[in-house]
Each structure stands twice: as structure tokens, then as C-alpha cells.
Protein backbone atom coordinates (compact mmCIF):
# COMPACT_ATOMS: atom_id res chain seq x y z
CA UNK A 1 -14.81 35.46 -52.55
CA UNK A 2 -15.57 39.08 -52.73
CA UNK A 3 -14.14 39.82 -49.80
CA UNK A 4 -10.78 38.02 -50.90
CA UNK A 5 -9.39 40.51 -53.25
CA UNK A 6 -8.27 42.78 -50.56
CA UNK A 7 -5.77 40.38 -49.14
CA UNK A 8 -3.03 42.00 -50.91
CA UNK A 9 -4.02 45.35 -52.53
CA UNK A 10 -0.15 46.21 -53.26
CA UNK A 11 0.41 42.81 -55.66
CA UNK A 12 -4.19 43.47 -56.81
CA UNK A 13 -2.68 46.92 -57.94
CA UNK A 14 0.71 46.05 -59.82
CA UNK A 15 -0.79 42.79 -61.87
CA UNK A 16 -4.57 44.06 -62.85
CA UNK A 17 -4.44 45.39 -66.73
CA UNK A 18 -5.42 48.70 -67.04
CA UNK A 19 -8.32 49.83 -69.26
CA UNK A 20 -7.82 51.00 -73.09
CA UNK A 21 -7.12 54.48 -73.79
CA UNK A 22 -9.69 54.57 -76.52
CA UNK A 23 -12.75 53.43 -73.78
CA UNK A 24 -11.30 56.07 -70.97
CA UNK A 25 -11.54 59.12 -73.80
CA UNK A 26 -14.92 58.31 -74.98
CA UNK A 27 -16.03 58.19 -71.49
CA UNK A 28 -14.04 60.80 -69.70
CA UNK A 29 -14.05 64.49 -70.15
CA UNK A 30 -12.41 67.26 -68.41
CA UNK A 31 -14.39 68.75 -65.31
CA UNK A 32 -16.79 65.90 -65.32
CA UNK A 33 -18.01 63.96 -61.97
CA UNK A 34 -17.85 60.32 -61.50
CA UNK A 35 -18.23 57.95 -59.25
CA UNK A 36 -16.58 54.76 -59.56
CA UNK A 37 -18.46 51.71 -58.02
CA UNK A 38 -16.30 49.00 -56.42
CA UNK A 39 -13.40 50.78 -57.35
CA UNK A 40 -11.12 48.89 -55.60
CA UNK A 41 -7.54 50.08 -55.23
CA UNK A 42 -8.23 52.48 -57.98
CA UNK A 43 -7.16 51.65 -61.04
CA UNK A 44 -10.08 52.94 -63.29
CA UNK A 45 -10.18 56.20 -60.90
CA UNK A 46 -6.99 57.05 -61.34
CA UNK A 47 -7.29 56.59 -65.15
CA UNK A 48 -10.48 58.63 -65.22
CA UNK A 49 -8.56 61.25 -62.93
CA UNK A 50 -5.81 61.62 -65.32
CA UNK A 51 -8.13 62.31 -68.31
CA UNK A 52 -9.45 65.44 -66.21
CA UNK A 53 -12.28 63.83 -64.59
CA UNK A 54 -13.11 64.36 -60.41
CA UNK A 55 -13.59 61.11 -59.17
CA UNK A 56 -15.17 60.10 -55.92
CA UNK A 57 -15.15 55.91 -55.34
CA UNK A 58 -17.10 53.78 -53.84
CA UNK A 59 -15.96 50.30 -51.93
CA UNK A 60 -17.08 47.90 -49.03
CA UNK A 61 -13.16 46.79 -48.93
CA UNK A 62 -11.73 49.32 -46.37
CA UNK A 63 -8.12 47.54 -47.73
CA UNK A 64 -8.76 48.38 -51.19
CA UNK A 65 -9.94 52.00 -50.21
CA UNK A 66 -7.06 52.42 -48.12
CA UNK A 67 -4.58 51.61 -51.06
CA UNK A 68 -6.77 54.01 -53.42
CA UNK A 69 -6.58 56.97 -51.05
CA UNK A 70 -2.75 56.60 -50.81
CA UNK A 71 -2.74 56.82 -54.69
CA UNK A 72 -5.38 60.24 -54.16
CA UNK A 73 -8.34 58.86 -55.35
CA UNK A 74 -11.07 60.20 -52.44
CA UNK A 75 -13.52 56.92 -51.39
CA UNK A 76 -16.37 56.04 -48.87
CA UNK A 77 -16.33 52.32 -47.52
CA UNK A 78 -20.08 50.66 -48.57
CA UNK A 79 -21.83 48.44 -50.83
CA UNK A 80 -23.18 50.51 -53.07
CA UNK A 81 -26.57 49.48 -52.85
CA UNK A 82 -26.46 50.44 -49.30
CA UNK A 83 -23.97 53.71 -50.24
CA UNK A 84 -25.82 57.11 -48.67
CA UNK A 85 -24.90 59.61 -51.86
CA UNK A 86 -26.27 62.25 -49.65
CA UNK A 87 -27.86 64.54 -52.31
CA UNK A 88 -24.98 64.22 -54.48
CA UNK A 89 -25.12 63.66 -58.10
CA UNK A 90 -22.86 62.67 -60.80
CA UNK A 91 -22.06 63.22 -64.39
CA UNK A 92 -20.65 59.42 -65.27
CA UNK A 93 -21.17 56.49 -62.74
CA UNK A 94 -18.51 53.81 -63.92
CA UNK A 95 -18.16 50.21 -62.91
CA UNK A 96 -14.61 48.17 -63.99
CA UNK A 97 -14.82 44.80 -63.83
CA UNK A 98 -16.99 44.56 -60.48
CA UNK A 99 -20.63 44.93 -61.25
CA UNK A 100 -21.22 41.20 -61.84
CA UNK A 101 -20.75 41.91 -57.43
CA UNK A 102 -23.69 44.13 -57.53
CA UNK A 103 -27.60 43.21 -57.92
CA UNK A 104 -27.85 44.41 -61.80
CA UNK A 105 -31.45 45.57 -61.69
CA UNK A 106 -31.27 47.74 -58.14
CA UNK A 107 -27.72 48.74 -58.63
CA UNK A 108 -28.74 50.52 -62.57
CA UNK A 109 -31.96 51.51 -60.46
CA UNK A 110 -29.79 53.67 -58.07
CA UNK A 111 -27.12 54.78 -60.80
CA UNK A 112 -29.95 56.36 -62.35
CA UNK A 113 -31.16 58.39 -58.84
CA UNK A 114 -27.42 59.41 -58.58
CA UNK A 115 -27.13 60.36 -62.14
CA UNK A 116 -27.95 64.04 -63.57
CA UNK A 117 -29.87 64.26 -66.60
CA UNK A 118 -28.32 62.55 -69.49
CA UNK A 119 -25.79 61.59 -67.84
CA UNK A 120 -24.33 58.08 -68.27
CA UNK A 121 -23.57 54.31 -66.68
CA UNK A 122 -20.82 52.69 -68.10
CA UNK A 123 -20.17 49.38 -66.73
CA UNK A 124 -17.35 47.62 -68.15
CA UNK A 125 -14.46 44.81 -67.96
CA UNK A 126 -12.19 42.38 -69.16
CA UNK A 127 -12.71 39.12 -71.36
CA UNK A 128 -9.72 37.02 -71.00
CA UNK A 129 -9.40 34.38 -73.64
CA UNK A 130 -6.92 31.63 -72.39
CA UNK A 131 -5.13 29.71 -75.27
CA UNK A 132 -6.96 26.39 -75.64
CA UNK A 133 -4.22 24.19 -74.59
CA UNK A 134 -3.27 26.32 -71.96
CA UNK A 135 -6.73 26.26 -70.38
CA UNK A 136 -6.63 22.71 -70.64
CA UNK A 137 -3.24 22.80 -68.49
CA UNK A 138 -4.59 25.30 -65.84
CA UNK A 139 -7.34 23.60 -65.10
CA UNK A 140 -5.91 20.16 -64.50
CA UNK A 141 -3.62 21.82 -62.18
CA UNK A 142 -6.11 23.51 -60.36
CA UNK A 143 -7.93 19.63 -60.89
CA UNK A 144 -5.12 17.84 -58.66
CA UNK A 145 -5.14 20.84 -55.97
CA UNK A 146 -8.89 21.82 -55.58
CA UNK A 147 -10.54 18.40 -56.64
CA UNK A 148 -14.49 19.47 -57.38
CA UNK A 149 -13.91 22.70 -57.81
CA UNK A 150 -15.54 24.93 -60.68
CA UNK A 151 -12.55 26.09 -61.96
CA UNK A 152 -11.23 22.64 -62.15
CA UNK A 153 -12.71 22.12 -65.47
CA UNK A 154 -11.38 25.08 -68.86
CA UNK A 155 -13.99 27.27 -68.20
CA UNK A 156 -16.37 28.29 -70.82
CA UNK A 157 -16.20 31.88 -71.80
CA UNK A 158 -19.21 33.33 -70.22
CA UNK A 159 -18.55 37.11 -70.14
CA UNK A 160 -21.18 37.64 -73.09
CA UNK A 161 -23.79 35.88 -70.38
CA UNK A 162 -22.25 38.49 -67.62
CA UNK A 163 -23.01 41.34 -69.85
CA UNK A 164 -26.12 40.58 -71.34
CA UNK A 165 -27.57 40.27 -67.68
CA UNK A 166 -25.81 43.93 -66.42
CA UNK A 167 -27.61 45.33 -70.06
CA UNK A 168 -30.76 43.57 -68.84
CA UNK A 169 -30.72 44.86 -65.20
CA UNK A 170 -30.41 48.44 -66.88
CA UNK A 171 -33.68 48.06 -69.17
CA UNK A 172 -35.37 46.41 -66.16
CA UNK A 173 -34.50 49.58 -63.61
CA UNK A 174 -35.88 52.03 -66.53
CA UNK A 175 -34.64 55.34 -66.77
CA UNK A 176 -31.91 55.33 -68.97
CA UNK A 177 -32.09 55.72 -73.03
CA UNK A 178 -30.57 52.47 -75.01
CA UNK A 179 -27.64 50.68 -74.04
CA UNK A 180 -25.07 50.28 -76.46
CA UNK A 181 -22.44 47.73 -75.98
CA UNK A 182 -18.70 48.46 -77.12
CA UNK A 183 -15.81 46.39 -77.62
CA UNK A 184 -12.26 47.03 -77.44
CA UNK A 185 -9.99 44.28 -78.66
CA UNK A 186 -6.60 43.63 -77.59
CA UNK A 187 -3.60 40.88 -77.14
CA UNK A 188 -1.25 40.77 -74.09
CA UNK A 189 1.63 38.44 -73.59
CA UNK A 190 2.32 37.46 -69.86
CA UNK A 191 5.59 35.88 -69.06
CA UNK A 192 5.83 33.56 -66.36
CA UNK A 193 6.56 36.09 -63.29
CA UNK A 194 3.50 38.52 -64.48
CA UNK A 195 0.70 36.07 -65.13
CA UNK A 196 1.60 34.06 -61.73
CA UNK A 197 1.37 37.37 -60.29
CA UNK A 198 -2.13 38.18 -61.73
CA UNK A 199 -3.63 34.81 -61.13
CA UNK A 200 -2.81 35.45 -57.45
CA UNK A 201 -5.22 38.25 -57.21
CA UNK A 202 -7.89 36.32 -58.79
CA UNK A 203 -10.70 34.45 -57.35
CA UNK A 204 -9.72 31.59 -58.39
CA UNK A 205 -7.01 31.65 -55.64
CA UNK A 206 -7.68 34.78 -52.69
CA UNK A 207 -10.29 32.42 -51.11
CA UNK A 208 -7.77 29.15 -51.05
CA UNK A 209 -5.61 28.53 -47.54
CA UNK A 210 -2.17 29.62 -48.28
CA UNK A 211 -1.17 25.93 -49.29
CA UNK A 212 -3.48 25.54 -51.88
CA UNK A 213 -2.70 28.42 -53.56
CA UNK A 214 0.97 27.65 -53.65
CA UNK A 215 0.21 24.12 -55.04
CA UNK A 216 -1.79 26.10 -57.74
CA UNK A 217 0.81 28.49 -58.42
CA UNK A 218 3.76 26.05 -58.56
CA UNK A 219 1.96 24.08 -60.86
CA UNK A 220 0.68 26.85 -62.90
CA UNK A 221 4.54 27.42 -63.30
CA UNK A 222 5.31 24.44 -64.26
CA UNK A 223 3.08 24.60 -67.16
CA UNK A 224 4.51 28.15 -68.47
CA UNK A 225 7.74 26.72 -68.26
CA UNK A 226 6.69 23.72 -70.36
CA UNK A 227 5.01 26.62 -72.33
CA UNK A 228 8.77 28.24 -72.77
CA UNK A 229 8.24 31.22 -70.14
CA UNK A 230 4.67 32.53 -71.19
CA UNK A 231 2.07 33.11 -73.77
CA UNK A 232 0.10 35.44 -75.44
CA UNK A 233 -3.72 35.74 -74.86
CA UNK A 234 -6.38 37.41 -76.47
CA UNK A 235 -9.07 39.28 -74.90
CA UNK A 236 -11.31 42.27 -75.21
CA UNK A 237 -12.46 45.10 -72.79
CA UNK A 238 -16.34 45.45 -73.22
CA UNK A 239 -18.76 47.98 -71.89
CA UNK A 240 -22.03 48.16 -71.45
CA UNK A 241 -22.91 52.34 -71.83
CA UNK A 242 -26.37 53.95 -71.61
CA UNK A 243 -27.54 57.61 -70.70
CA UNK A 244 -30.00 58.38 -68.31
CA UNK A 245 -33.52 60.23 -69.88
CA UNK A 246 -33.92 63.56 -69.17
């Protein structure tokens, strides 16, 4: 599945959400380095780039990194536990919604060798909050085209359970100074056209054979039509942020 996402890096790019302004600014700074771990087709980069920062990313998706550079974010191809930073150090090492792909205790355990002296991890991302009934609907689509699957069932909102274990691997990998946890709350509707387009860079669909995830996606259409063209979710952007000790 990790190696799905890169399928379509054009559509990945237009239908991700973007990170709040208030998270960037408390994070960002002008002249200050970061490297961006699994940054994909750059979204976060180019965010932290426009608030001044230099970025440099880091990806084993030659696709994604290929969109990223056209957008003029700079990034070397490799997992990043396996990344050679070459003597290079950073003032900010950021992760957007893809450290739950790294091993939490060695990946904090080489932020921290790449990090200068107080400076900081943030890992963050996205909880999505599905409308009850809608959840309900999505599923028993997904149900009648991927019988067994996990996602065949309304998922129960795990993301505290993802970021308790990245806050974990970072007091396990020692080095760093307390992790504070921040939470940015926000509501988006999606209309029909822009949440089919989103759910079609998830993983819930880049690993399915091309007819499966058309049987998914007409049928999660059907549903927001039911639904009167769309909905309005919920969610909340949450980081995990801690400094490392001098």
C-alpha cells in the first residue's frame, strides 16, 4: 500500500488538504532548514517554503519526488531510515501525515542525529471524522466490492492510537525534551466531484485493480448523491512536536 500513492501524483496533489496556517507559523520561520520526511509530492514543503523556510525532502517514491521537484521543492529518493544525510543537519525535521510509514522508535532516533541542538521534530496529520451515517454507507459499499476487507466495516477512529505510538517512539529514542501534542480543529465540506477525487488517492483504493476501485467509486457516488451532492466532515490536524536536548 505504500507504494500505491504514487500511481497518480497529479490527482495525490490536487485532492490532499493542505495543513493549517496556524501549525505552519508556529513551526516555520524564515531562514530555517528542514527536512521533510516522506514528503511526497510536496505539499507540506511547499507550505514550509512559502513561510521562508529551505526545505530539502526526503521520499522512496521516485513518482512523488518527481512531481515535488517540478513544483521546486529539492528531494533525494530513500526510506528515511536508510536516507545517507551526509553530515548534514537541520533546524526542523517535519513529517505530514506519513510517519505511521516509518519505524517510530528508529525513525525519532535518527531525527535526533540529523537535528542541531534544540532543534525540533514535528510529526503531524490529519484526523478525518466521517459523519456517522455516512461511514455506515461507505463502508457497505466498499462491503459489496472488497468482501473481507478492513475497511469494509466504519472504521473506528484510531488516529489518537497512531499518535500516542509516534509520541512513544520519540521518548523511547531519547534525546529530545517533552513532546507536546497540538491540535488544530477544522470542518471541510466535500461535494461529490472533490471527495471522489480524494478517496482515489487513498489507501483504501491505490492498491485495488482498476475495477474495484471503480465499483468503489461509483458506489461511493451513489451515496453522495443520495446524500444531496456532499457533506461536511469534521476533523482536526494534530502534531506531535518535541525539541531535541542540547
Amino acid at each position: 500500500m505504500a507504494e500505491s500513492f504514487g500511481t497518480d501524483p497529479e490527482r495525490y496533489d490536487r485532492a490532499r488538504p493542505r495543513y493549517p496556517g496556524e501549525l505552519i507559523a508556529r513551526i516555520a520561520g524564515p531562514g530555517r532548514e528542514v527536512l521533510d520526511v516522506g514528503c511526497g509530492t510536496g505539499i507540506a514543503s511547499r507550505q514550509l517554503r512559502d513561510a521562508g523556510c529551505a526545505v530539502l525532502g526526503v521520499d522512496p517514491d521516485e513518482r512523488m519526488a518527481a512531481f515535488a521537484r517540478r513544483s521546486g521543492v529539492e528531494v533525494e529518493v530513500a526510506r528515511f531510515e536508510d536516507w545517507d544525510p551526509a553530515g548534514r543537519t537541520f533546524d526542523l525535521v517535519v513529517a505530514a501525515q506519513t510517519w505511521h510509514w516509518v519505524d517510530p522508535v528508529a525513525g525519532a532516533a535518527k531525527a535526533a542525529r540529523v537535528l542541531r541542538p534544540e532543534g525540533r521534530l514535528a510529526v503531524f496529520g490529519h484526523a478525518f471524522r466521517l459523519p456517522p451515517e455516512v461511514a455506515r454507507a461507505f463502508a457497505e459499499v466498499y462491503r459489496r466490492a472488497v468482501p473481507g476487507s478492513p475497511f469494509s466495516a466504519p472504521q473506528a477512529d484510531r488516529h489518537e492510537e497512531v499518535f500516542d505510538k509516534a509520541a512513544d517512539g520519540i521518548r523511547q529514542a531519547g534525546g529530545f525534551g517533552a513532546v507536546e501534542r497540538w491540535r488544530f480543529d477544522w470542518e471541510q465540506h466535500y461535494t461529490r466531484d472533490a471527495w471522489l477525487d480524494q478517496l482515489s488517492t487513498t489507501g483504501m483504493l491505490t492498491w485495488l485493480p482498476e475495477d474495484k476501485q471503480a465499483e468503489v467509486l461509483d458506489g461511493a457516488g451513489a451515496v453522495l448523491d443520495a446524500l444531496g451532492g456532499g457533506f461536511t466532515m469534521p476533523g482536526s490536524t494534530i502534531a506531535m512536536v518535541a525539541a531535541r536536548e542540547s
